[in-house]
Protein backbone atom coordinates (compact mmCIF):
# COMPACT_ATOMS: atom_id res chain seq x y z
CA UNK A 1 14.66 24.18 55.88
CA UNK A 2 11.18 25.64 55.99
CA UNK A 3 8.42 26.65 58.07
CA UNK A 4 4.55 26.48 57.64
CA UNK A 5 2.21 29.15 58.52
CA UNK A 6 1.12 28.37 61.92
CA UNK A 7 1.94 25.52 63.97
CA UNK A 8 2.01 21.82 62.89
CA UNK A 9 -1.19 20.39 64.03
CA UNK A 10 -2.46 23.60 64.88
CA UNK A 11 -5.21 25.42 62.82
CA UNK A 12 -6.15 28.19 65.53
CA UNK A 13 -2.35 29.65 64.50
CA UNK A 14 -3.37 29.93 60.91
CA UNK A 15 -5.47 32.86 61.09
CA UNK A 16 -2.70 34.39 63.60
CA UNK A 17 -0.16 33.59 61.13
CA UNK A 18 -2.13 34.88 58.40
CA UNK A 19 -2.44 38.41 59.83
CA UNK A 20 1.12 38.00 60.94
CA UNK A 21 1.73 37.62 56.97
CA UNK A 22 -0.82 40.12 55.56
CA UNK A 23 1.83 42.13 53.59
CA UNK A 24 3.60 39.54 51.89
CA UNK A 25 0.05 37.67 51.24
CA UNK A 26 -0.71 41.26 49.61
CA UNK A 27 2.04 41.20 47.59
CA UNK A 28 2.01 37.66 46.12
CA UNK A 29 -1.25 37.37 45.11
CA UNK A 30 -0.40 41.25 43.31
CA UNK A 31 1.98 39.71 41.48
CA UNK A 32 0.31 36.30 40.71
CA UNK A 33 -2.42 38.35 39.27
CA UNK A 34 -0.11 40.90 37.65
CA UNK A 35 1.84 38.06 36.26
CA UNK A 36 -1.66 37.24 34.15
CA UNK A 37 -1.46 40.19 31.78
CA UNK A 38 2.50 41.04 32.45
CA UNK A 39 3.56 43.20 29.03
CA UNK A 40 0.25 43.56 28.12
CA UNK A 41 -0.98 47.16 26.88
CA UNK A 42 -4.24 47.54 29.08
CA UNK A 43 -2.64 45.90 32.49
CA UNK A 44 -4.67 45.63 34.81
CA UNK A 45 -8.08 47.10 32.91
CA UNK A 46 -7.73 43.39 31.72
CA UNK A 47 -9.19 42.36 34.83
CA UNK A 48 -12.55 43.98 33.70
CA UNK A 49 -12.13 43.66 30.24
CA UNK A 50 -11.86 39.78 29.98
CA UNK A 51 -14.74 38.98 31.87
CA UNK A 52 -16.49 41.74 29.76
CA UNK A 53 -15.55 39.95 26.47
CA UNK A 54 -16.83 36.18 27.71
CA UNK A 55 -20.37 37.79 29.09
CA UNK A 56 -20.52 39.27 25.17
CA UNK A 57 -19.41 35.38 23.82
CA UNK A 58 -21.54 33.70 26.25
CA UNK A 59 -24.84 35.97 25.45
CA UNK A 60 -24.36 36.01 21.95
CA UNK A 61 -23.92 32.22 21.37
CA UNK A 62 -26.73 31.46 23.56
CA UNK A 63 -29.15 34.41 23.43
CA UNK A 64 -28.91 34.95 20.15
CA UNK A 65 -27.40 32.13 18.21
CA UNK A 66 -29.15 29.01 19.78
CA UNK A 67 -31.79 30.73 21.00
CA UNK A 68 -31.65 29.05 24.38
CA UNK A 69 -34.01 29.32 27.05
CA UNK A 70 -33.16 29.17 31.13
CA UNK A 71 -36.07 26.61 31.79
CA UNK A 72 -35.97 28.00 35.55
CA UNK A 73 -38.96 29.37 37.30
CA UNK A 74 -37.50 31.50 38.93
CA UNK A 75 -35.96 33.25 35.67
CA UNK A 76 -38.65 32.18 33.25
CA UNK A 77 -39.78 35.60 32.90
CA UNK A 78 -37.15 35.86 30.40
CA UNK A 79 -35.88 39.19 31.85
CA UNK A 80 -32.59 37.86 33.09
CA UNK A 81 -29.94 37.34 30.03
CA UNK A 82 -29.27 33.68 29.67
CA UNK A 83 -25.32 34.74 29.30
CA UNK A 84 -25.80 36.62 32.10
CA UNK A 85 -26.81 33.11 34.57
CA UNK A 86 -24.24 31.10 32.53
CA UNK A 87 -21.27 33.66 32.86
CA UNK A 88 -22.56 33.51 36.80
CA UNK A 89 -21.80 30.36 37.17
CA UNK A 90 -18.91 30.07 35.23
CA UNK A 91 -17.31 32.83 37.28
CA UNK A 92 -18.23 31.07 40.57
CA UNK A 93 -16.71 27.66 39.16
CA UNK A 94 -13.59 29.10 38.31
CA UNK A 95 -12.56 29.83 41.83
CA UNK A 96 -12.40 26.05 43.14
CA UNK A 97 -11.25 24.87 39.42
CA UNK A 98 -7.67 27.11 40.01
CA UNK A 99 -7.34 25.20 43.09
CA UNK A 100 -7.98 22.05 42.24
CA UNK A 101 -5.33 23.06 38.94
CA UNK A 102 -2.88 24.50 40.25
CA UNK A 103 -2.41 23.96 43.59
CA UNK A 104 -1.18 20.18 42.86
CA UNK A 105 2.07 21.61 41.03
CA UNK A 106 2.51 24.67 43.75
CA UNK A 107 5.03 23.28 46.08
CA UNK A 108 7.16 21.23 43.23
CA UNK A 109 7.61 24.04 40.96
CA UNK A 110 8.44 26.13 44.18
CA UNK A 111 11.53 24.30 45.07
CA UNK A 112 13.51 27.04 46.01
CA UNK A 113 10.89 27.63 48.80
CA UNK A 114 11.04 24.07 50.05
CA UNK A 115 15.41 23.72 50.15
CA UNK A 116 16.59 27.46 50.47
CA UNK A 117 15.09 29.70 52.09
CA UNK A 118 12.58 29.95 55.25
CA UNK A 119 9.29 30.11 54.02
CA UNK A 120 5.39 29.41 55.19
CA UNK A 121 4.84 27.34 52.15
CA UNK A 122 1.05 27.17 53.45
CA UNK A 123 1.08 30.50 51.90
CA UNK A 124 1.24 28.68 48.16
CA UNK A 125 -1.65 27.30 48.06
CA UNK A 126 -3.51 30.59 49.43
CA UNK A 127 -1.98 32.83 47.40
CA UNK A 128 -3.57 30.61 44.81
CA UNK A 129 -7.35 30.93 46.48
CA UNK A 130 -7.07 34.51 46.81
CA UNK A 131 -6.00 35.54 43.12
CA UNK A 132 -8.40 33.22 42.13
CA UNK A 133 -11.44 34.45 44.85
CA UNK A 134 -10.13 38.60 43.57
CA UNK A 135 -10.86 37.75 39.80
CA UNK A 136 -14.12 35.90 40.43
CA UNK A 137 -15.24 38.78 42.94
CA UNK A 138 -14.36 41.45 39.87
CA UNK A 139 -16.69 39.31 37.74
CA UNK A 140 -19.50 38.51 39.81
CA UNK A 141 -19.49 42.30 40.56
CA UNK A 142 -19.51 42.63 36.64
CA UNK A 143 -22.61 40.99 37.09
CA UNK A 144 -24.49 42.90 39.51
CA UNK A 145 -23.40 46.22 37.67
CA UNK A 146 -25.00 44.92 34.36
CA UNK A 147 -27.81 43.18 36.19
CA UNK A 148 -29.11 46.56 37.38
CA UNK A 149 -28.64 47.99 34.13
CA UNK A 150 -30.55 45.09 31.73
CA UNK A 151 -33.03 43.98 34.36
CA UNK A 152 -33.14 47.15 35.99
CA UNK A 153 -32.74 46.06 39.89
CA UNK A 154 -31.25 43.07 41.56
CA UNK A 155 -32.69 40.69 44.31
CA UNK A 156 -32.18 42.38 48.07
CA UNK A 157 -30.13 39.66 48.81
CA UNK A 158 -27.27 40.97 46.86
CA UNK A 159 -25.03 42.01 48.59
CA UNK A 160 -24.94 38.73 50.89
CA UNK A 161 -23.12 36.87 47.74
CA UNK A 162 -20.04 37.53 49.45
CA UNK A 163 -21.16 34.72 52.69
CA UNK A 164 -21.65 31.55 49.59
CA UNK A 165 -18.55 33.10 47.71
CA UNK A 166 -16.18 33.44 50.65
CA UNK A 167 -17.42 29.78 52.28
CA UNK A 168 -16.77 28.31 48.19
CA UNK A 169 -12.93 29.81 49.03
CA UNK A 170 -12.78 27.95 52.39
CA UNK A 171 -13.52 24.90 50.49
CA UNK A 172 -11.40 25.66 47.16
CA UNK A 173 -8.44 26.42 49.91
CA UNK A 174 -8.59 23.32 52.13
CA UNK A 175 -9.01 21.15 48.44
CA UNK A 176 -5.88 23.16 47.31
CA UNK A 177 -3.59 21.89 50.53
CA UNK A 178 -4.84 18.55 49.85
CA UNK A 179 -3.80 18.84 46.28
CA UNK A 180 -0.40 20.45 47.31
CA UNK A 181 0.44 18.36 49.73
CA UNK A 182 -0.40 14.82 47.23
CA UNK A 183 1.11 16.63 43.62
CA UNK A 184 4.68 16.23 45.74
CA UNK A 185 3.89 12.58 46.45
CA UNK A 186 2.16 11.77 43.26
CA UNK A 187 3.25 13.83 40.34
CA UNK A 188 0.18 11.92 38.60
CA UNK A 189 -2.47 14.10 40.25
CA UNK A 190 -1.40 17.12 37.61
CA UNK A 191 -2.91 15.10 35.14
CA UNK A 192 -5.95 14.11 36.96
CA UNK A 193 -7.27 17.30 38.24
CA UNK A 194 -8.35 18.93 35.22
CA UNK A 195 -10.46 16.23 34.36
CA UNK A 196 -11.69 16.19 37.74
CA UNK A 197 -12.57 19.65 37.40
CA UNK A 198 -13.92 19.26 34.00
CA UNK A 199 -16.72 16.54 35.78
CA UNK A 200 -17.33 19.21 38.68
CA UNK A 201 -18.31 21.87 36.00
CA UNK A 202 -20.88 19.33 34.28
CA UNK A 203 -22.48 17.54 37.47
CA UNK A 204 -23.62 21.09 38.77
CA UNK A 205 -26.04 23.06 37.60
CA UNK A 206 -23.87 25.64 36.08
CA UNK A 207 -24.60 25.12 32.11
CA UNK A 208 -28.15 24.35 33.10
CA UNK A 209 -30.65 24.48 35.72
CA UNK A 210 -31.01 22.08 38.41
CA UNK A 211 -34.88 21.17 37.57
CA UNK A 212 -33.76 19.93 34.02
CA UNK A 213 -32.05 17.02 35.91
CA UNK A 214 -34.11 13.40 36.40
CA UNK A 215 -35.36 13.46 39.94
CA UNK A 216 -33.12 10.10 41.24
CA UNK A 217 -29.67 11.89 39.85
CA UNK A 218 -30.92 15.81 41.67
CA UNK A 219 -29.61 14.93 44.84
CA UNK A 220 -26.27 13.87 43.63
CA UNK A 221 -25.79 17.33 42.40
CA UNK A 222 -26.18 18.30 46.19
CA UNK A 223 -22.60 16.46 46.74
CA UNK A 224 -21.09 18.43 43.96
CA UNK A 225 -19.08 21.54 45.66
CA UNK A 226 -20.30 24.24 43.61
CA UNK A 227 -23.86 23.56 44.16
CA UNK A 228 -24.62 25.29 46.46
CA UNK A 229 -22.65 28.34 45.97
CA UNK A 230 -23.62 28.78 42.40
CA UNK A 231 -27.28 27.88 43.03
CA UNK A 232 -26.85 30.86 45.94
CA UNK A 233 -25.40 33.68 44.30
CA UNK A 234 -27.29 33.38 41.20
CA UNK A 235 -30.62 33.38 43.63
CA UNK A 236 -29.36 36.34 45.53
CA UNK A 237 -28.55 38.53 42.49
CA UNK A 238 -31.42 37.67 39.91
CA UNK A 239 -34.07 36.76 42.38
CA UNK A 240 -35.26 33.07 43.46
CA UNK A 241 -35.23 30.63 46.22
CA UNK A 242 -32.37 29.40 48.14
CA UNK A 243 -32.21 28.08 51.62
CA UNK A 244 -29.94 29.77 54.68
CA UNK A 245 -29.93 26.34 56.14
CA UNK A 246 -28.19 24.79 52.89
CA UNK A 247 -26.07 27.99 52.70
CA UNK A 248 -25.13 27.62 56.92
CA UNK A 249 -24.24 23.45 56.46
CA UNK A 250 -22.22 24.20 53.64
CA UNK A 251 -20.19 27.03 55.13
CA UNK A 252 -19.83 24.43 58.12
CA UNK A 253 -19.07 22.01 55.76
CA UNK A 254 -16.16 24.63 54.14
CA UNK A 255 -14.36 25.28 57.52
CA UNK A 256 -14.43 20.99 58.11
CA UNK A 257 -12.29 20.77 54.68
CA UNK A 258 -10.48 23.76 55.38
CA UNK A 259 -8.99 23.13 58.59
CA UNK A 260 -8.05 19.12 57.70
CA UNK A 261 -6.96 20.66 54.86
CA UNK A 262 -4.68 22.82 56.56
CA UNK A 263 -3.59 19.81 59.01
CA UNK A 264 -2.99 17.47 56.07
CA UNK A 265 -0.71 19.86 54.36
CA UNK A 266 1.28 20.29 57.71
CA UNK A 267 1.57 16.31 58.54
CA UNK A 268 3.08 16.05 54.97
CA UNK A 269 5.19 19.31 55.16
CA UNK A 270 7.98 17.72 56.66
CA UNK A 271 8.85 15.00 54.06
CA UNK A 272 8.57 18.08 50.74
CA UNK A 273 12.51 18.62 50.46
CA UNK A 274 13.14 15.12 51.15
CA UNK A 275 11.26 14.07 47.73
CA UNK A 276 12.26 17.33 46.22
């Protein structure tokens, strides 16, 4: 027998539940994260070191291997590192991609959970989000740090990237309880995500800008889920345009999947140890 965080059918609960269950939220997303670089020498400096090494791939490959250019106004000045926007967007795409991963296999590999023990198993799929938001917060603060250091200042709007990158969580968690809630149903979903997630990374504008892309295909980048968030936080650290009323229908747009999210995962809760 288990029990899911909150009420069935009831999404005001979650955020009661969720402070209910702050300590062991704490403490499984600690060791999720911990369970990255278990046995490792440098522990937990790996957290900043990674991310260090792929800004030093990314900029040497493209800065000074291929030469490549950001063919963006608003960084056409050339002072912003082109390994720098790249490894910004890559940062900001790995927080949905971990749902949309490994949220599908969460509950199936967690049978214990499901048959033996009482347990909000709505907690899975979080615990997934918030590892996932922690390391892409560590790198995006990476960026800032070096931002101010190579360019010599960031945009005023800084310290707002937290509003696109906690509303891109809301989204990657209410994906990841539709993916938990399906990968018990259809094991067949493990194998489709990471494509899925592969076409997400290449229909945004994350390896290039958005005004390199043919004027009838831009606004189907609009329905991509990064979009906006990427397009966002790289505007409010380097400098650029964005719009608040993009940012505001988006972050609407988050809480929509978030909360059907939530409900979907519930309405199929009560069938998991029946299939498992």
């Amino acid at each position: 027998m288990s029990i899911g965080l909150g009420g069935r059918g009831n999404p005001l609960a979650l955020l009661i539940q969720a402070k209910r269950y702050r300590s062991l939220i704490y403490s499984l997303v600690h060791r999720d994260i911990t369970m990255r670089f278990r046995q490792s020498a440098f522990s937990f400096l790996w957290l900043v070191l990674q991310p260090l090494f792929l800004l030093l791939v990314y900029s040497f490959v493209f800065q000074v291997v291929m030469r490549v250019r950001w063919q963006d106004a608003a960084f056409s000045n050339g002072n912003v590192p082109v390994g720098l926007i790249l490894f910004t967007g890559l940062s900001v795409y790995t927080l949905l991609a971990d749902a949309l991963i490994r949220c599908p296999a969460i509950i199936s590999s967690s049978t214990s959970y499901v048959k033996k023990v009482v347990f909000p198993l709505a907690l899975l799929p979080m615990i997934v989000v918030f590892s996932a938001l922690v390391l892409a917060a560590i790198a995006l603060a990476l960026v800032v740090l070096i931002s101010i250091g190579f360019i010599g200042h960031v945009s005023m709007w800084t310290p707002l990237i937290i509003v696109p990158l906690l509303a891109l969580a809301c989204m990657a968690l209410g994906i990841g309880w539709y993916m938990a809630a399906l990968g018990v149903y259809f094991r067949d979903i493990n194998q489709i995500t990471p494509f899925l997630s592969t076409i997400l990374l290449f229909t945004a504008p994350i390896c290039y800008p958005k005004t390199m892309v043919p004027e009838q295909f831009g606004r189907l980048l609009r329905f991509n889920p990064l979009t906006i968030p990427v397009e966002t936080i790289r505007a409010m650290i380097f400098g650029g345009d964005f719009s608040f009323n993009a940012l505001g229908i988006y972050c609407l747009m988050a809480a929509v999947i978030m909360v059907t999210g939530y409900l979907f995962f519930q309405k199929l809760r009560v069938g998991f140890a029946d299939v498992l």
